[in-house]
Structures are given as structure tokens and as C-alpha cells.
N, C-alpha and C. Protein backbone atom coordinates (compact mmCIF):
# COMPACT_ATOMS: atom_id res chain seq x y z
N UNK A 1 -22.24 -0.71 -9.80
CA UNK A 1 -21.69 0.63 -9.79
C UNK A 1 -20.90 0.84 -11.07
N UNK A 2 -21.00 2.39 -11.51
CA UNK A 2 -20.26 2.34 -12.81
C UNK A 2 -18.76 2.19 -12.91
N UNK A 3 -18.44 2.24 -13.60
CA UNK A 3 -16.58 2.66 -13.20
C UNK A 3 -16.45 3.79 -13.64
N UNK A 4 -15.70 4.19 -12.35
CA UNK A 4 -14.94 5.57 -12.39
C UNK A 4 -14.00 5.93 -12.75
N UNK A 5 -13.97 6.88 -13.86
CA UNK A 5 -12.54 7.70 -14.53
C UNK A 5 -11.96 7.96 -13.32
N UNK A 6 -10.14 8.19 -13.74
CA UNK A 6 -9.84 8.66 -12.68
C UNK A 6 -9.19 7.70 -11.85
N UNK A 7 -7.77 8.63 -11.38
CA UNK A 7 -7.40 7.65 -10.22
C UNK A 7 -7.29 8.17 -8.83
N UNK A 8 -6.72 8.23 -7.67
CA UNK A 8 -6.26 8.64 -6.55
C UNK A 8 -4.88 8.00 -6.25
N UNK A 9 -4.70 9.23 -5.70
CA UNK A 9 -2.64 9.16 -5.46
C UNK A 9 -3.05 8.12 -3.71
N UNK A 10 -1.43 7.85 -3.65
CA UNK A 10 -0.74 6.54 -2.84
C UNK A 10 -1.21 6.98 -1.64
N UNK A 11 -1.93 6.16 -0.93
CA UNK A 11 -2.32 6.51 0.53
C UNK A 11 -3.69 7.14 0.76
N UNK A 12 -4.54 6.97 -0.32
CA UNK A 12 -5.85 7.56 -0.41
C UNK A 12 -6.65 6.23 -0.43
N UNK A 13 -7.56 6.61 0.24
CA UNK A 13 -9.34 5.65 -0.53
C UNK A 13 -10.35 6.68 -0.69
N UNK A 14 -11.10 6.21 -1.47
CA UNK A 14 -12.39 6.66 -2.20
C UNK A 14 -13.25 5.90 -1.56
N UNK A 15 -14.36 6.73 -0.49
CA UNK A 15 -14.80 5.73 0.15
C UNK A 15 -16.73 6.19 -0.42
N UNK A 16 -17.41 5.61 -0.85
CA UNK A 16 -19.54 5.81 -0.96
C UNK A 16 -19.69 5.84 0.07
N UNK A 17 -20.44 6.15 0.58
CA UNK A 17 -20.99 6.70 1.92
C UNK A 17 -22.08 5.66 2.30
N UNK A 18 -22.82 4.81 3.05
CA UNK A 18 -23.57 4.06 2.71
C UNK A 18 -25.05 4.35 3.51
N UNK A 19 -26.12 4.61 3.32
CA UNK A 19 -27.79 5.04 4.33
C UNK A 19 -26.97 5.01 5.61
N UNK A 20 -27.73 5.52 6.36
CA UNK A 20 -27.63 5.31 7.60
C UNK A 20 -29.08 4.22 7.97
N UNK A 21 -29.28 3.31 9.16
CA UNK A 21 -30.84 2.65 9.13
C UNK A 21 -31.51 3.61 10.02
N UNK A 22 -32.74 3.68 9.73
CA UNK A 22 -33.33 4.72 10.96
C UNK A 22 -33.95 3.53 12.26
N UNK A 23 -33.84 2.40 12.16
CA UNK A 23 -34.40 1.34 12.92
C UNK A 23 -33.42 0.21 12.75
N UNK A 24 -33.49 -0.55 13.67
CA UNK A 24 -32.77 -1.55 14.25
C UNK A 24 -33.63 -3.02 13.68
N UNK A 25 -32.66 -3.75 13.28
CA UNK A 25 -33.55 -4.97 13.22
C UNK A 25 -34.47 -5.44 14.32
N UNK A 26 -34.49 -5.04 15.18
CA UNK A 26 -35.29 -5.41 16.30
C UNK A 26 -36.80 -4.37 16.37
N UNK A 27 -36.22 -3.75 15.64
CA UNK A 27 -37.20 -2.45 15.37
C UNK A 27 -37.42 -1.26 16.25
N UNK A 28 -36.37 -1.14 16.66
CA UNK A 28 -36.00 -0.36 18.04
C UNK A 28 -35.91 1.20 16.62
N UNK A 29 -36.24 2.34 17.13
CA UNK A 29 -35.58 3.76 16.13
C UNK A 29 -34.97 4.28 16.62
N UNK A 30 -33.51 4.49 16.33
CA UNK A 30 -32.62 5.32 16.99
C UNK A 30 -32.77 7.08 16.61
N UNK A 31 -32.73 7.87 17.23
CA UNK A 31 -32.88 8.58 17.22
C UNK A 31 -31.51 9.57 16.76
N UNK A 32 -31.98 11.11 15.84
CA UNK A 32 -31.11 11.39 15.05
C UNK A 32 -29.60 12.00 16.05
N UNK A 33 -30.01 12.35 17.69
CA UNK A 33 -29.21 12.76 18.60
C UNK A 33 -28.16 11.82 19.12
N UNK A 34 -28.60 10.10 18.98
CA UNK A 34 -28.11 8.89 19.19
C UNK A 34 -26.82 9.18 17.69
N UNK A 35 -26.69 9.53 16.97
CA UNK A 35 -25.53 9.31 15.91
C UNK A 35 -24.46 9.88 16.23
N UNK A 36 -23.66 8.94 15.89
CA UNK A 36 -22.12 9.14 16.44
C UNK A 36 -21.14 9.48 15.12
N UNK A 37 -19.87 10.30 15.21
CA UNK A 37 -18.88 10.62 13.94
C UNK A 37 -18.31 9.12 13.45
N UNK A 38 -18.62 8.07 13.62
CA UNK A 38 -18.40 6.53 13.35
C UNK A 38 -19.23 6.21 12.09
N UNK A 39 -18.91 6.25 10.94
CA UNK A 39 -20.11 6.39 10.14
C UNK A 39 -19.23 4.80 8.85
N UNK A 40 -20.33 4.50 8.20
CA UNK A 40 -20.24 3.46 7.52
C UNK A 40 -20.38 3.41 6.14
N UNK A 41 -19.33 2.91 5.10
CA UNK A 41 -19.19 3.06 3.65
C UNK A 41 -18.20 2.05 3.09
N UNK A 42 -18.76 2.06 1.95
CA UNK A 42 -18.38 0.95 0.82
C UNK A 42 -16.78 1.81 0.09
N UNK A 43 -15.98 1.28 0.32
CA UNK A 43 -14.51 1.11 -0.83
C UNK A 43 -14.54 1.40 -2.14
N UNK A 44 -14.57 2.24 -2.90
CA UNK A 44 -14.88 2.26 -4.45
C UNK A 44 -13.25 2.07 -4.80
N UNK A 45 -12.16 3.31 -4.79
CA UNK A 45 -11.03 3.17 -5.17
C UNK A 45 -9.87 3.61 -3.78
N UNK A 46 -8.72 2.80 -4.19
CA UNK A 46 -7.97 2.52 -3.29
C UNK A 46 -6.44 2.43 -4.36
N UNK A 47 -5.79 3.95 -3.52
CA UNK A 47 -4.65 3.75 -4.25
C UNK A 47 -3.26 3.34 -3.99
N UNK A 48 -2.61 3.49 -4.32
CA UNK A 48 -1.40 2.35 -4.33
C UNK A 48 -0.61 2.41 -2.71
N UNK A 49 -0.25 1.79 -2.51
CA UNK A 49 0.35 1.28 -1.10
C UNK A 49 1.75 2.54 -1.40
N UNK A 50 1.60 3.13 0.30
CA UNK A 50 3.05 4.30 0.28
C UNK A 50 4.16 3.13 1.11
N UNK A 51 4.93 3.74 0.74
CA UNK A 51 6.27 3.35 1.32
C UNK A 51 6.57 2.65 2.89
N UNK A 52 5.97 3.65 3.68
CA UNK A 52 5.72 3.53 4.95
C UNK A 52 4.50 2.13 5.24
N UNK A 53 3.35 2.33 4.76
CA UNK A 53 2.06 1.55 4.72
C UNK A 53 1.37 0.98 3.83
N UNK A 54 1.45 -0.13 3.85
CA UNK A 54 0.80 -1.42 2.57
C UNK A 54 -0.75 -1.05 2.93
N UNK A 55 -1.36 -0.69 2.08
CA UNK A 55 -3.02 -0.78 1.57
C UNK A 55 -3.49 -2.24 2.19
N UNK A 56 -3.99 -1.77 2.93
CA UNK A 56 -5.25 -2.81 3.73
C UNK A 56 -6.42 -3.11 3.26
N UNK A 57 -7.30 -2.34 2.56
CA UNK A 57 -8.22 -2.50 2.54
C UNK A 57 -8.08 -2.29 0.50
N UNK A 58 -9.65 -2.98 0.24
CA UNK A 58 -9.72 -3.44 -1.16
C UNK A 58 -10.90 -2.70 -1.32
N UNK A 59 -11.06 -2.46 -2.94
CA UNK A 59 -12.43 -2.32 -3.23
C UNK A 59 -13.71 -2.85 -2.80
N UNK A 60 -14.27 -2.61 -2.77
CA UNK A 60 -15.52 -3.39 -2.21
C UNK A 60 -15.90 -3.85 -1.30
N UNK A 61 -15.11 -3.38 -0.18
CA UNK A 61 -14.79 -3.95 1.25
C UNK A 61 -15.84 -3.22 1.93
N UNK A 62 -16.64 -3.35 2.74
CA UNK A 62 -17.43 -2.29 3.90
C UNK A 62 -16.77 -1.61 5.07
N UNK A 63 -16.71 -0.62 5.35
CA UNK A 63 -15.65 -0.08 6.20
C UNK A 63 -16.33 0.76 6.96
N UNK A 64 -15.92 0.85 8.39
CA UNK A 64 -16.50 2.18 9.14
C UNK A 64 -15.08 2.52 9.57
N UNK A 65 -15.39 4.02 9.77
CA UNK A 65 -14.28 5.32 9.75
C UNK A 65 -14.86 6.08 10.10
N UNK A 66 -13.76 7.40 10.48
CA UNK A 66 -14.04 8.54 11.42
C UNK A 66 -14.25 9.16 10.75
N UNK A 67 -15.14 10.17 10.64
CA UNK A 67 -15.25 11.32 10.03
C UNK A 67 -14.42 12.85 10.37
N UNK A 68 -13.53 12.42 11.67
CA UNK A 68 -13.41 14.11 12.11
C UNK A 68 -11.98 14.58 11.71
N UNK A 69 -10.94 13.94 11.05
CA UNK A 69 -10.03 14.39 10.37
C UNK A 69 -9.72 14.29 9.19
N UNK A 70 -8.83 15.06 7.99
CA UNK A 70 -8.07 14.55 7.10
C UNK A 70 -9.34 13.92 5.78
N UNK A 71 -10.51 14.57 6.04
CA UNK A 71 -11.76 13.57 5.05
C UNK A 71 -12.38 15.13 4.21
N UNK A 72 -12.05 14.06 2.82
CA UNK A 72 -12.54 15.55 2.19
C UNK A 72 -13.67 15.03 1.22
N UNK A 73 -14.71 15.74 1.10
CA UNK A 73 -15.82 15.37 0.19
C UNK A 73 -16.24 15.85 -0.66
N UNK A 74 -15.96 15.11 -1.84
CA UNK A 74 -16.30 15.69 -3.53
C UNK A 74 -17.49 14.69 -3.83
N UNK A 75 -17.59 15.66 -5.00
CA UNK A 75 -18.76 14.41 -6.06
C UNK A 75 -18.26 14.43 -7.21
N UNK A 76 -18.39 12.96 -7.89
CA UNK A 76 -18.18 12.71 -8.62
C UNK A 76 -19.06 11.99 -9.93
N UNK A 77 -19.32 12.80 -11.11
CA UNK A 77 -20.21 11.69 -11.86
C UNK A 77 -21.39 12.11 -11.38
N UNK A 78 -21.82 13.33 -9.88
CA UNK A 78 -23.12 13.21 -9.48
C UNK A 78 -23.06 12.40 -8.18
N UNK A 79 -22.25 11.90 -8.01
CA UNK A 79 -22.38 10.94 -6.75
C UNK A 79 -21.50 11.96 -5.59
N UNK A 80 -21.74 11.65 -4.50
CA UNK A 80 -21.15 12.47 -2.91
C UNK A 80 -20.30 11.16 -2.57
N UNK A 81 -19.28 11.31 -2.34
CA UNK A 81 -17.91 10.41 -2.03
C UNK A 81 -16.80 11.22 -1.25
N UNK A 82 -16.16 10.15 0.03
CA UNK A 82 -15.40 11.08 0.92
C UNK A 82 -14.05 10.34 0.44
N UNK A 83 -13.22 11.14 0.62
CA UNK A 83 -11.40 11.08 -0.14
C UNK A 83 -10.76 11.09 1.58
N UNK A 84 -9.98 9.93 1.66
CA UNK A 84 -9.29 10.01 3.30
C UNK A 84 -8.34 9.24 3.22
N UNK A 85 -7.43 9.32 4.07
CA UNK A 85 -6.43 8.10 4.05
C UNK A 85 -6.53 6.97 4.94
N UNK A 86 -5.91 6.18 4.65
CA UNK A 86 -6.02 4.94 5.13
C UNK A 86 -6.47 4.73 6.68
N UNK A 87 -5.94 5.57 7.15
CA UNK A 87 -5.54 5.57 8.96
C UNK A 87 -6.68 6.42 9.47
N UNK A 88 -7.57 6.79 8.86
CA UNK A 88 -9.47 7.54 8.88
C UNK A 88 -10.34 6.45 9.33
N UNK A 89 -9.51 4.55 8.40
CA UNK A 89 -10.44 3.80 8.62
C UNK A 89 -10.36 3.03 9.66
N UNK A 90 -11.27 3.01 10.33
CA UNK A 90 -11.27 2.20 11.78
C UNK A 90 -11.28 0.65 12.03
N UNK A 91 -12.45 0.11 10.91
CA UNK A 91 -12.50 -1.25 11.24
C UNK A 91 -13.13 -1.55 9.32
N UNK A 92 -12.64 -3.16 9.22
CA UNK A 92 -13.40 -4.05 7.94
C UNK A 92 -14.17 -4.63 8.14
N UNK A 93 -15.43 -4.74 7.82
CA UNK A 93 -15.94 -5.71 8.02
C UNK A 93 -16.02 -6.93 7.20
């Protein structure tokens, strides 16, 4: 990935959005009615830890997060990237 100009203020991540699979390793196809607001993306930038809450998560980390609050989506460079705070992300993998 290239590097990105640019920073984000304290309590933000910059999160890539990552495919969704249309099939299961088992080869099962989930269907597009089966998708849930639980959606899955890669860490690009992560800015500085606020006062209240130390930054958990790192660049490059895989992350699923909610989509239904507080998530705003720009592009950047051409690329579609969602801007959220920390507490959007649900789990690390």
C-alpha cells in the first residue's frame, strides 16, 4: 500500500474496507440478504491516543466494526476509506 499524506486527529482510525467473500471455504454462498452491519477492514492510520483512551489498535491490524454510527467515508488518493473512532471497532483479529 502506498503511503498516505496526511494525518488524522486523536481518537480516529483510518480504516480500507476489505471484499466481502461471496462463498465460504466450505463452499457454502451466502447470500447478499445473509449480510450483517459487522463488516471487516484493514487499519491504514491510527491517530494519537486521547486522554481518556490509549489507542488499541495498530496499523495493519484486521479489524471488524460496526458500521451504524459515528463512520464517515471519504476517498482518498482514489481509494474509499471509512474515518471512525476507536469504540466503532468491535474486535482484532
Amino acid at each position: 500500500m502506498a503511503e498516505l499524506n496526511g494525518r488524522i486527529l486523536a481518537g480516529k482510525v483510518l480504516v480500507k474496507k476489505q471484499q466481502k467473500e461471496e462463498e465460504t471455504r466450505g463452499g457454502i454462498i451466502i447470500p447478499i440478504t445473509a449480510e450483517t452491519k459487522t463488516l471487516r477492514g484493514e487499519v491504514v492510520l491510527v491517530g494519537k491516543s486521547m486522554v481518556k483512551a490509549e489507542m488499541e489498535v495498530a496499523v495493519g491490524d484486521s479489524v471488524y466494526y460496526c458500521e451504524k454510527y459515528g463512520i464517515e467515508e471519504i476517498r482518498i488518493e482514489g481509494v474509499d476509506y471509512f474515518l471512525m473512532d476507536q469504540e466503532n471497532i468491535l474486535y482484532i483479529l
